[in-house]
PDB file of N, CA and C in Angstrom:
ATOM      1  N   UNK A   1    -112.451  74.346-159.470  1.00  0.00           N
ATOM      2  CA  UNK A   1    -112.421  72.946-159.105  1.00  0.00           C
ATOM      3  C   UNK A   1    -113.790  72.533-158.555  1.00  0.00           C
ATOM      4  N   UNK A   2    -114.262  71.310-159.268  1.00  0.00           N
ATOM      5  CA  UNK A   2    -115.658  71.090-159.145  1.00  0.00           C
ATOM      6  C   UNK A   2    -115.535  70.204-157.319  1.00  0.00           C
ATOM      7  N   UNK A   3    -115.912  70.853-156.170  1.00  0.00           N
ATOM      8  CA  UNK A   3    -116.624  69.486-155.135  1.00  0.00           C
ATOM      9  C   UNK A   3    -116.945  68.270-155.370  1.00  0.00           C
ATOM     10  N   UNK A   4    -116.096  66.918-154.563  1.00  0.00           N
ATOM     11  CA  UNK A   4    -116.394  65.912-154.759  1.00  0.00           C
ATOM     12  C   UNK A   4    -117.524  65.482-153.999  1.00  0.00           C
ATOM     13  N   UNK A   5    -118.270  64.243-155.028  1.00  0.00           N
ATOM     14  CA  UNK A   5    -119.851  63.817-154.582  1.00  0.00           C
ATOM     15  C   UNK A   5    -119.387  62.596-153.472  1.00  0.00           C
ATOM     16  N   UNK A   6    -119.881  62.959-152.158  1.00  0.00           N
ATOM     17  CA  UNK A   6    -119.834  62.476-151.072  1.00  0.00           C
ATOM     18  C   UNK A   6    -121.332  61.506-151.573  1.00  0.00           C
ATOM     19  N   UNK A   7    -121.038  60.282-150.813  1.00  0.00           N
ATOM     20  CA  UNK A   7    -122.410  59.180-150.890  1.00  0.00           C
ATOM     21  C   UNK A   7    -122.606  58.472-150.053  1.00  0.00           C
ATOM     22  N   UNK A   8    -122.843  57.379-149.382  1.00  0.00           N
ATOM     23  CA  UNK A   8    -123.161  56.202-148.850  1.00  0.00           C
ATOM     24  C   UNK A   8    -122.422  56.725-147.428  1.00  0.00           C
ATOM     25  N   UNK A   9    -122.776  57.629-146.719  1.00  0.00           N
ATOM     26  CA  UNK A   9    -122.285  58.062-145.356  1.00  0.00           C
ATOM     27  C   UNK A   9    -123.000  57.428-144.137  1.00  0.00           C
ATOM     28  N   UNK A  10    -121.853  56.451-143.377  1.00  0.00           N
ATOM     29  CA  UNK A  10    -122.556  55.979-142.588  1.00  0.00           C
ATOM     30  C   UNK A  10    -121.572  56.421-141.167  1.00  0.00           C
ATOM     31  N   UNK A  11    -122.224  56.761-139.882  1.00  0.00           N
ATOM     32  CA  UNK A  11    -121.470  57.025-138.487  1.00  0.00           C
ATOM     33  C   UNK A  11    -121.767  56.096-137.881  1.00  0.00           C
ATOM     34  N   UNK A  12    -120.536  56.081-137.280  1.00  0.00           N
ATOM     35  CA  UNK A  12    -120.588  55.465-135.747  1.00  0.00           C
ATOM     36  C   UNK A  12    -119.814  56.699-134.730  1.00  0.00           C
ATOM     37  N   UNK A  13    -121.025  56.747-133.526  1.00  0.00           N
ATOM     38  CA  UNK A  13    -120.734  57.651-132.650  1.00  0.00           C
ATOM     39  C   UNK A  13    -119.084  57.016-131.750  1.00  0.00           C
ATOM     40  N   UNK A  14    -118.739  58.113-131.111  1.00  0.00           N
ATOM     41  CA  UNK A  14    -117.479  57.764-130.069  1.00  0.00           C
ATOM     42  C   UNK A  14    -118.010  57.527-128.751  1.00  0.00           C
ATOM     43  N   UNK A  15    -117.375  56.923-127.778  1.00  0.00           N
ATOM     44  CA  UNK A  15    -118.041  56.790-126.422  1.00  0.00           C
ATOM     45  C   UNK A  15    -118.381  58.326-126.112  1.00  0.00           C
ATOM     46  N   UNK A  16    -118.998  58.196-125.223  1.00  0.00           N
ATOM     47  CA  UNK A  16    -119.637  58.989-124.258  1.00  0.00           C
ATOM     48  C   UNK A  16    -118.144  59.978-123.648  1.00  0.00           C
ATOM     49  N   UNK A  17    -117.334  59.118-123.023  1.00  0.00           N
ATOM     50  CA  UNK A  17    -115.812  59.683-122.572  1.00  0.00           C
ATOM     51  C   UNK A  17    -115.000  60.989-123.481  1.00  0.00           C
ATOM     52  N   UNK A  18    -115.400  60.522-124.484  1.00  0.00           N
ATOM     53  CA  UNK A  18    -114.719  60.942-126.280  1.00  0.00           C
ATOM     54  C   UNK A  18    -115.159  62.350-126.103  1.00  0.00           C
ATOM     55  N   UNK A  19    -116.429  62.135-126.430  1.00  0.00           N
ATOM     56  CA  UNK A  19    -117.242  63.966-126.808  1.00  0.00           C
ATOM     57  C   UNK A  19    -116.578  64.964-125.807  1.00  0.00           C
ATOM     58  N   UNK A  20    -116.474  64.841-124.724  1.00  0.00           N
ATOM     59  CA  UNK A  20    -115.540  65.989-123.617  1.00  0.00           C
ATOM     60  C   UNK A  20    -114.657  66.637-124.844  1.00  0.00           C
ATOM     61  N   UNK A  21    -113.704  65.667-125.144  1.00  0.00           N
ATOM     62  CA  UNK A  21    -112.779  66.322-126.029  1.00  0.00           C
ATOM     63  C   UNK A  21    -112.916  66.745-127.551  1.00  0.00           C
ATOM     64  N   UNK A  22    -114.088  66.788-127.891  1.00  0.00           N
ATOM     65  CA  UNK A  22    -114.662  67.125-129.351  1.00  0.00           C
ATOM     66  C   UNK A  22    -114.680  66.627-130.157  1.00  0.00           C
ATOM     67  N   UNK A  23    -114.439  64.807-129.539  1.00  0.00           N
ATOM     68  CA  UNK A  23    -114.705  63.808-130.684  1.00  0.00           C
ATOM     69  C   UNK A  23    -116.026  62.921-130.701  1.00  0.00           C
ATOM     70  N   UNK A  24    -116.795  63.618-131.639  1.00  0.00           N
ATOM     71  CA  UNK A  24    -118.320  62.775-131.598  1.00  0.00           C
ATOM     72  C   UNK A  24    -118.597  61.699-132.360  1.00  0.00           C
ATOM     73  N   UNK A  25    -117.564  61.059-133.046  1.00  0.00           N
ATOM     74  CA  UNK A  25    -117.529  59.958-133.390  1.00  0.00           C
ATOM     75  C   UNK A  25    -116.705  59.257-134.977  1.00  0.00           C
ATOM     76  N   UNK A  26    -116.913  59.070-136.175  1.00  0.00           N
ATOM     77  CA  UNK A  26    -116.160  58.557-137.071  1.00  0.00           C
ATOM     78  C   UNK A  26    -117.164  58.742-138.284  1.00  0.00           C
ATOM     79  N   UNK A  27    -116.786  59.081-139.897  1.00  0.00           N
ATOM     80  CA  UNK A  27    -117.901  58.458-140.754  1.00  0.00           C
ATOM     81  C   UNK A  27    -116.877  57.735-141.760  1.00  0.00           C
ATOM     82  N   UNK A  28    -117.626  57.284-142.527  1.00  0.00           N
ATOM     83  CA  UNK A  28    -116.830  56.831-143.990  1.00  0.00           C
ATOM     84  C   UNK A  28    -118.089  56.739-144.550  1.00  0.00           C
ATOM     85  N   UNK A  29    -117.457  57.148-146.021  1.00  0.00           N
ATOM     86  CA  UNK A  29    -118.335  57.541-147.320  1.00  0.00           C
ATOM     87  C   UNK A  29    -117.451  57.258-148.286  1.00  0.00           C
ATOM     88  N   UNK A  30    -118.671  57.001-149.935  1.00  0.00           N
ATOM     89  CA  UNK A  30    -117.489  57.070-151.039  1.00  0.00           C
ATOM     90  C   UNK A  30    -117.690  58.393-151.332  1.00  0.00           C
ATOM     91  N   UNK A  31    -116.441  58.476-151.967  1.00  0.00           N
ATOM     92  CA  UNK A  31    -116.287  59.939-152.863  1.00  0.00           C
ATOM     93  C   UNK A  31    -115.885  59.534-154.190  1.00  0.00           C
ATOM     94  N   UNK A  32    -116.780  60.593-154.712  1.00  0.00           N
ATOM     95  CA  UNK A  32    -117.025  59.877-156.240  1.00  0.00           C
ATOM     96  C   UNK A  32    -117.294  59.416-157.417  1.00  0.00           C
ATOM     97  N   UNK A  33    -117.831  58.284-156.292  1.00  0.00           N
ATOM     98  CA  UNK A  33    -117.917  56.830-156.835  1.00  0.00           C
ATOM     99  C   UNK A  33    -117.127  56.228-156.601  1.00  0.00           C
ATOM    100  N   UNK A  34    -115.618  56.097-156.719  1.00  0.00           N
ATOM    101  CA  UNK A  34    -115.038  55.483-157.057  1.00  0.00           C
ATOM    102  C   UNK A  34    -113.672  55.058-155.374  1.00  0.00           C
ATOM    103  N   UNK A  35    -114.151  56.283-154.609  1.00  0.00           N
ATOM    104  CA  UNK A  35    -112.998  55.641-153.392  1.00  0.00           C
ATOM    105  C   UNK A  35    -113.944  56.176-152.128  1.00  0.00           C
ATOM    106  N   UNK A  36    -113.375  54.605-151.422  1.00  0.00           N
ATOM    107  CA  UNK A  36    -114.092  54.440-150.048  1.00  0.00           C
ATOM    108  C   UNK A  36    -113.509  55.274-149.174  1.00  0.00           C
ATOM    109  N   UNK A  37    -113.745  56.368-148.068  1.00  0.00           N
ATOM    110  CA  UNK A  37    -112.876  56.766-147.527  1.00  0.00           C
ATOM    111  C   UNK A  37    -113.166  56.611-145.962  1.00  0.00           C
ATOM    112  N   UNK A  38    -112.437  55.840-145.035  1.00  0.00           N
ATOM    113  CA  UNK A  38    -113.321  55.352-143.344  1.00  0.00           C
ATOM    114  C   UNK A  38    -112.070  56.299-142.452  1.00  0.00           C
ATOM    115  N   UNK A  39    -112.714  56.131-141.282  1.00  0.00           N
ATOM    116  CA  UNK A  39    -112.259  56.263-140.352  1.00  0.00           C
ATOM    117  C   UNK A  39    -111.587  58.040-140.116  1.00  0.00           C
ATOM    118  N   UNK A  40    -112.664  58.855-141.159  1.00  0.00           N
ATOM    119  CA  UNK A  40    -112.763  60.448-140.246  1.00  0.00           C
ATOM    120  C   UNK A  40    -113.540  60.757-139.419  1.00  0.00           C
ATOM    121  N   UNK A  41    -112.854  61.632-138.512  1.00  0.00           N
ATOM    122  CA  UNK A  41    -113.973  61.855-137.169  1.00  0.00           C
ATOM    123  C   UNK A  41    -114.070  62.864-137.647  1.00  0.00           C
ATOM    124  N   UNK A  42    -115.375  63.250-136.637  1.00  0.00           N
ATOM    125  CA  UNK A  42    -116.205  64.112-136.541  1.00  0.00           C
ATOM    126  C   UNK A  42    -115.870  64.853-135.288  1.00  0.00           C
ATOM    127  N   UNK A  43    -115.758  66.238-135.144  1.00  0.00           N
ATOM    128  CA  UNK A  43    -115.376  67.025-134.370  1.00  0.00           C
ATOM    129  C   UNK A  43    -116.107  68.137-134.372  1.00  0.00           C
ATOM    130  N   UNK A  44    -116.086  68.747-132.640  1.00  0.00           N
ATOM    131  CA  UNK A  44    -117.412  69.704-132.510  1.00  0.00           C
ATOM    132  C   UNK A  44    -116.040  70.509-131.774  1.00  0.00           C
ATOM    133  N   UNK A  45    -115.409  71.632-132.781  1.00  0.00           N
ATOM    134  CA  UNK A  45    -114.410  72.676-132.043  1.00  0.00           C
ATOM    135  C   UNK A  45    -114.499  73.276-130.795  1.00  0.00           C
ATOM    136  N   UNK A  46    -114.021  73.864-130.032  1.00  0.00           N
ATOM    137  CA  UNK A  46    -114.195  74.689-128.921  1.00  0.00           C
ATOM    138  C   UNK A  46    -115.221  75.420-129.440  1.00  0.00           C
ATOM    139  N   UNK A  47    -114.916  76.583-130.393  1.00  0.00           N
ATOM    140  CA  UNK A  47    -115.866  77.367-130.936  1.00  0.00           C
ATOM    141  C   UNK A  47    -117.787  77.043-131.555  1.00  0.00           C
ATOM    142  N   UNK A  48    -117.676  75.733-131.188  1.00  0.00           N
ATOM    143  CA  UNK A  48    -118.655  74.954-131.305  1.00  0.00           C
ATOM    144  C   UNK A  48    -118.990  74.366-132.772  1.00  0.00           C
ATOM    145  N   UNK A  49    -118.129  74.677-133.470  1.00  0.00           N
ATOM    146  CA  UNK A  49    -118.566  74.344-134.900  1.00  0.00           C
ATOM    147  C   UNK A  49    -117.860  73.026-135.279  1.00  0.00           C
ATOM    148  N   UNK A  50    -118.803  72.086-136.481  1.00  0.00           N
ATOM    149  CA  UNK A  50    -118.707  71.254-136.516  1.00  0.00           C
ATOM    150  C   UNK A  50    -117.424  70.974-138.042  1.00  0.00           C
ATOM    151  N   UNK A  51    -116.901  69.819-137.624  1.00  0.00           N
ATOM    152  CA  UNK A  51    -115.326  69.618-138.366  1.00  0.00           C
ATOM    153  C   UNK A  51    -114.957  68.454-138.567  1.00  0.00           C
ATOM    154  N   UNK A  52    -114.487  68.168-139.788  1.00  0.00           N
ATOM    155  CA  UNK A  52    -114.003  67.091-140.063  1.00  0.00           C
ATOM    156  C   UNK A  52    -112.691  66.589-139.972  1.00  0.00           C
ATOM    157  N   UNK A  53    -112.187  65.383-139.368  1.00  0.00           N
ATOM    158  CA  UNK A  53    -110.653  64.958-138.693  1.00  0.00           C
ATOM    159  C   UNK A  53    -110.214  63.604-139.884  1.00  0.00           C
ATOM    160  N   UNK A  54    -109.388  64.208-141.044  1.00  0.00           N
ATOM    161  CA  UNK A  54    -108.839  63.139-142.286  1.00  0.00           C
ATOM    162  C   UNK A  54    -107.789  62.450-141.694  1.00  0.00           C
ATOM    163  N   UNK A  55    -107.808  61.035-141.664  1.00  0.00           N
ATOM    164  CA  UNK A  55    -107.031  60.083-140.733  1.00  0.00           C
ATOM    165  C   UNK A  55    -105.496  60.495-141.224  1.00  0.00           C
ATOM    166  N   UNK A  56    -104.451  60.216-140.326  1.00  0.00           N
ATOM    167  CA  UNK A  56    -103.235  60.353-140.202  1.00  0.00           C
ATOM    168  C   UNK A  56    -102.572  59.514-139.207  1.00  0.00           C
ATOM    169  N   UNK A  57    -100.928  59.081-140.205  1.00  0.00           N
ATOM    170  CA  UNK A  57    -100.283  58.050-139.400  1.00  0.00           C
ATOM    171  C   UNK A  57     -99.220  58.701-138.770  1.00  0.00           C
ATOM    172  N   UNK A  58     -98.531  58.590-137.817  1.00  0.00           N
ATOM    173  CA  UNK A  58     -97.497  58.874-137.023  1.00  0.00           C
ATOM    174  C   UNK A  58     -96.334  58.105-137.420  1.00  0.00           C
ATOM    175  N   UNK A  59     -95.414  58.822-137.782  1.00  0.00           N
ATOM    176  CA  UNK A  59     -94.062  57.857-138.077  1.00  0.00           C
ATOM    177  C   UNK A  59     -93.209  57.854-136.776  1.00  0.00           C
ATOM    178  N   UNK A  60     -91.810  56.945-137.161  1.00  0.00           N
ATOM    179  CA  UNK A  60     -91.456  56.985-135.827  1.00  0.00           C
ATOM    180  C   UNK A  60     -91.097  58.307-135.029  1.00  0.00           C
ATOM    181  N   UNK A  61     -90.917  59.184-135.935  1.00  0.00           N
ATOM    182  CA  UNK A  61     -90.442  60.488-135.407  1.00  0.00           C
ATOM    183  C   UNK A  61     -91.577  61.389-134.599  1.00  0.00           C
ATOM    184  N   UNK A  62     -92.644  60.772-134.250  1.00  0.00           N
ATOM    185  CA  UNK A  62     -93.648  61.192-133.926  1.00  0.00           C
ATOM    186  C   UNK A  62     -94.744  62.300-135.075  1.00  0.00           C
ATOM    187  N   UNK A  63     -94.075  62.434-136.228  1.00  0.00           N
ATOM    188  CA  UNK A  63     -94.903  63.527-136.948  1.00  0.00           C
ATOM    189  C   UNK A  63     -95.907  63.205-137.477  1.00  0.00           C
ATOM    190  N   UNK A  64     -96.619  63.272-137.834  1.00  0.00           N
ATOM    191  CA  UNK A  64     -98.065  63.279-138.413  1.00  0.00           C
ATOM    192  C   UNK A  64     -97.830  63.322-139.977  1.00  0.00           C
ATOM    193  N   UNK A  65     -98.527  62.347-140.700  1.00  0.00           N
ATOM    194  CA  UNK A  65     -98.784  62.524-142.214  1.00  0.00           C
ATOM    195  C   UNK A  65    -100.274  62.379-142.517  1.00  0.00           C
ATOM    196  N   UNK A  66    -100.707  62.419-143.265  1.00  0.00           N
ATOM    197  CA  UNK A  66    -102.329  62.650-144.317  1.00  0.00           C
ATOM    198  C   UNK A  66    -102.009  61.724-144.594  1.00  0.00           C
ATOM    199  N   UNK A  67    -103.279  61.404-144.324  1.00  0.00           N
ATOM    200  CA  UNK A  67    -103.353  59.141-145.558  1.00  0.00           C
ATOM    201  C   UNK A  67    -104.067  60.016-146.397  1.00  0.00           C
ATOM    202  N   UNK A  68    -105.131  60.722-146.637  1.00  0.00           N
ATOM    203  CA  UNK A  68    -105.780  61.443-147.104  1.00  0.00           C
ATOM    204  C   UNK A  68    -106.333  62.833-146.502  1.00  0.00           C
ATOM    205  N   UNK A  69    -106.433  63.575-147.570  1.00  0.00           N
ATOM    206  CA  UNK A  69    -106.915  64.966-147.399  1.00  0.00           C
ATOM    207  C   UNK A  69    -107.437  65.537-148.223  1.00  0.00           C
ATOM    208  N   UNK A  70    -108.131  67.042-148.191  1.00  0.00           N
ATOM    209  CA  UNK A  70    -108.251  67.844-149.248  1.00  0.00           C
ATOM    210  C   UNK A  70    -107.633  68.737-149.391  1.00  0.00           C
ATOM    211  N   UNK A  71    -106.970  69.181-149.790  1.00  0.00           N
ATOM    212  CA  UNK A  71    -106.145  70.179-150.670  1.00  0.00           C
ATOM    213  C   UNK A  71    -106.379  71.581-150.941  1.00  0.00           C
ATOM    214  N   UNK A  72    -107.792  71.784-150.374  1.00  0.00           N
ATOM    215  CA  UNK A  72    -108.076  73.340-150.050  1.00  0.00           C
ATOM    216  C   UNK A  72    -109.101  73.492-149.617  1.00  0.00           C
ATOM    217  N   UNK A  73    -109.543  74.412-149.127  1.00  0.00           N
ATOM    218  CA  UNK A  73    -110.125  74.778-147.727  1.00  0.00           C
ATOM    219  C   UNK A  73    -111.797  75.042-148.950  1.00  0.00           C
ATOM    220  N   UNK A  74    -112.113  75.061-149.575  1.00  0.00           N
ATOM    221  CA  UNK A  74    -113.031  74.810-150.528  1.00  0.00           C
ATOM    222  C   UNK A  74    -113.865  73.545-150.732  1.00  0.00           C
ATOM    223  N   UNK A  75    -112.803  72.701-151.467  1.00  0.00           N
ATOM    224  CA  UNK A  75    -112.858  71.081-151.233  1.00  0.00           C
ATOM    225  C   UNK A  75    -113.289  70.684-149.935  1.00  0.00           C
ATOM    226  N   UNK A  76    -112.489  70.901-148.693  1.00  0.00           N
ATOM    227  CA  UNK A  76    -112.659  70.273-147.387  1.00  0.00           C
ATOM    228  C   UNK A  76    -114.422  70.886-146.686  1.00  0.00           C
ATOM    229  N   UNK A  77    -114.575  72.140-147.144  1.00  0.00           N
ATOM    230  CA  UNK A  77    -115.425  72.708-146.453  1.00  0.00           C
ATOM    231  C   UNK A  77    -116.776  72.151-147.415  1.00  0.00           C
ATOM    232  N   UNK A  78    -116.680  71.628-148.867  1.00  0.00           N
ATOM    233  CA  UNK A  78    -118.135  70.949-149.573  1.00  0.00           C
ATOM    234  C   UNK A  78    -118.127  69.897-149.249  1.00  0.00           C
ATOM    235  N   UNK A  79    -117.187  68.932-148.815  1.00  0.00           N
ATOM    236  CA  UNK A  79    -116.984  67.437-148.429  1.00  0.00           C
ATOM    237  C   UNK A  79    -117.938  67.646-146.734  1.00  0.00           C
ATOM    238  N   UNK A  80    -117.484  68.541-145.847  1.00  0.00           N
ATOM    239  CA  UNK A  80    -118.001  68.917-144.721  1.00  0.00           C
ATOM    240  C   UNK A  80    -119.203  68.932-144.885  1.00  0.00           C
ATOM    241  N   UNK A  81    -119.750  70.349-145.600  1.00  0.00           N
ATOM    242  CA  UNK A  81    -121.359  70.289-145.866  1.00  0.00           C
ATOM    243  C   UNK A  81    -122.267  69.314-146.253  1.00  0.00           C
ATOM    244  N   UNK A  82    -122.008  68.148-147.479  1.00  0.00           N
ATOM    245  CA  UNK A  82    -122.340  66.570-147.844  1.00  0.00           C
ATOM    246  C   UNK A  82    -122.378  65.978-146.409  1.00  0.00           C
ATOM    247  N   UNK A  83    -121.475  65.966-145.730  1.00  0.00           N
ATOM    248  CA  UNK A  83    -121.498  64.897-145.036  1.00  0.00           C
ATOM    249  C   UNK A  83    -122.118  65.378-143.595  1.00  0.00           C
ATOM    250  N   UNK A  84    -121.674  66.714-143.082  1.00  0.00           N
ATOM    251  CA  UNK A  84    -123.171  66.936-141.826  1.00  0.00           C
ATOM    252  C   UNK A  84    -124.402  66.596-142.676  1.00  0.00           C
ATOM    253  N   UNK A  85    -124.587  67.380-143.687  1.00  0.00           N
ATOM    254  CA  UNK A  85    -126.208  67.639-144.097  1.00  0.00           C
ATOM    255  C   UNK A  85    -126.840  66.026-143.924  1.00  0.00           C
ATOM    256  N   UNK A  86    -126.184  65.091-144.467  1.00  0.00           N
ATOM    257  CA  UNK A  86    -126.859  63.822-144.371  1.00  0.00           C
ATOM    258  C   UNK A  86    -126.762  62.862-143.341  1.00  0.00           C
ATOM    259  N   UNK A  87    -125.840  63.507-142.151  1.00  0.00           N
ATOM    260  CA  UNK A  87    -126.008  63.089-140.666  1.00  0.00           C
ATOM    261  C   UNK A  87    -126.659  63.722-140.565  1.00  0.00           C
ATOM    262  N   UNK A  88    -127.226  64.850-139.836  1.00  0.00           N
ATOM    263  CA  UNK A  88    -128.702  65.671-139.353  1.00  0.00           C
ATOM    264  C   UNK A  88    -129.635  65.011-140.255  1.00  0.00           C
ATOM    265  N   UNK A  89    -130.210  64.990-141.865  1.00  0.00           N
ATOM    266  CA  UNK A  89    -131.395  64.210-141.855  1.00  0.00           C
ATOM    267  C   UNK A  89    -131.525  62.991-141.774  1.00  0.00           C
ATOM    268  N   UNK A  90    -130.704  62.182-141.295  1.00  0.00           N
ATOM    269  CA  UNK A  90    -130.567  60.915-140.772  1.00  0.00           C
ATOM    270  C   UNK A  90    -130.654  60.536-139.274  1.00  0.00           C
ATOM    271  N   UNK A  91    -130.891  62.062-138.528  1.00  0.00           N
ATOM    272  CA  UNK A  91    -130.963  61.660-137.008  1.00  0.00           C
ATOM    273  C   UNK A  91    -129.230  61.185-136.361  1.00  0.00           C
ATOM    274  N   UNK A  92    -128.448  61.143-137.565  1.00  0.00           N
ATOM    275  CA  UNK A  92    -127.309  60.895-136.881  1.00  0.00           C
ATOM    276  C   UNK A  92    -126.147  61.258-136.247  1.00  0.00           C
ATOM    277  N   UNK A  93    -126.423  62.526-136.058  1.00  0.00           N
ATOM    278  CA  UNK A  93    -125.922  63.267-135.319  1.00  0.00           C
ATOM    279  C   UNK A  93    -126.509  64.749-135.250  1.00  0.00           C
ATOM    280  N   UNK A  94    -127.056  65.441-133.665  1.00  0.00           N
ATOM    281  CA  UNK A  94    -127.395  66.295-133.297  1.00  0.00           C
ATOM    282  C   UNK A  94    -126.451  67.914-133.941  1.00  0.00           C
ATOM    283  N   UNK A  95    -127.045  68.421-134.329  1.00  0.00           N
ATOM    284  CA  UNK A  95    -126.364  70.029-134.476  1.00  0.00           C
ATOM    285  C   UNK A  95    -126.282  70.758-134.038  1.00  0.00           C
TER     286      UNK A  95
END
């Protein structure tokens, strides 16, 4: 399975309050070409490594669903690499 082409990645950092808990802020990018994808954070693990958070809605039952995701730990981890690599040479976020 070929990695999808991450593009037009733009962040916005989280407050200052946020990062304590390992949220350094949000990106959206197309993937593609063809779909916009907003509102994943960016996460710096306990273990210090950097991670991507694919938005999810809460139903009433409190559980968690994927609006979107990737589907294997392959996919998720080249989508990851695209999208730090072009925050760090953008100054937009520290490593």
């Amino acid at each position: 399975m070929m990695t999808p082409r991450v593009t037009d990645i733009a962040f916005k950092a989280a407050p200052r309050a946020m990062e304590a808990r390992g949220l350094l802020g949000w990106v959206r990018f197309t993937l593609d070409g063809r779909y916009g994808v907003d509102g994943v954070g960016v996460r710096r693990t306990a273990s210090g490594r950097l991670a991507l958070a694919f938005p999810e809605r809460i139903d009433g039952h409190g559980r968690a669903h994927s609006v979107l995701r990737p589907l294997d730990v392959a996919t998720r981890r080249g989508i990851e690499v695209q999208v730090f690599d072009a925050l760090a040479r953008d100054g937009g976020l520290a490593s």
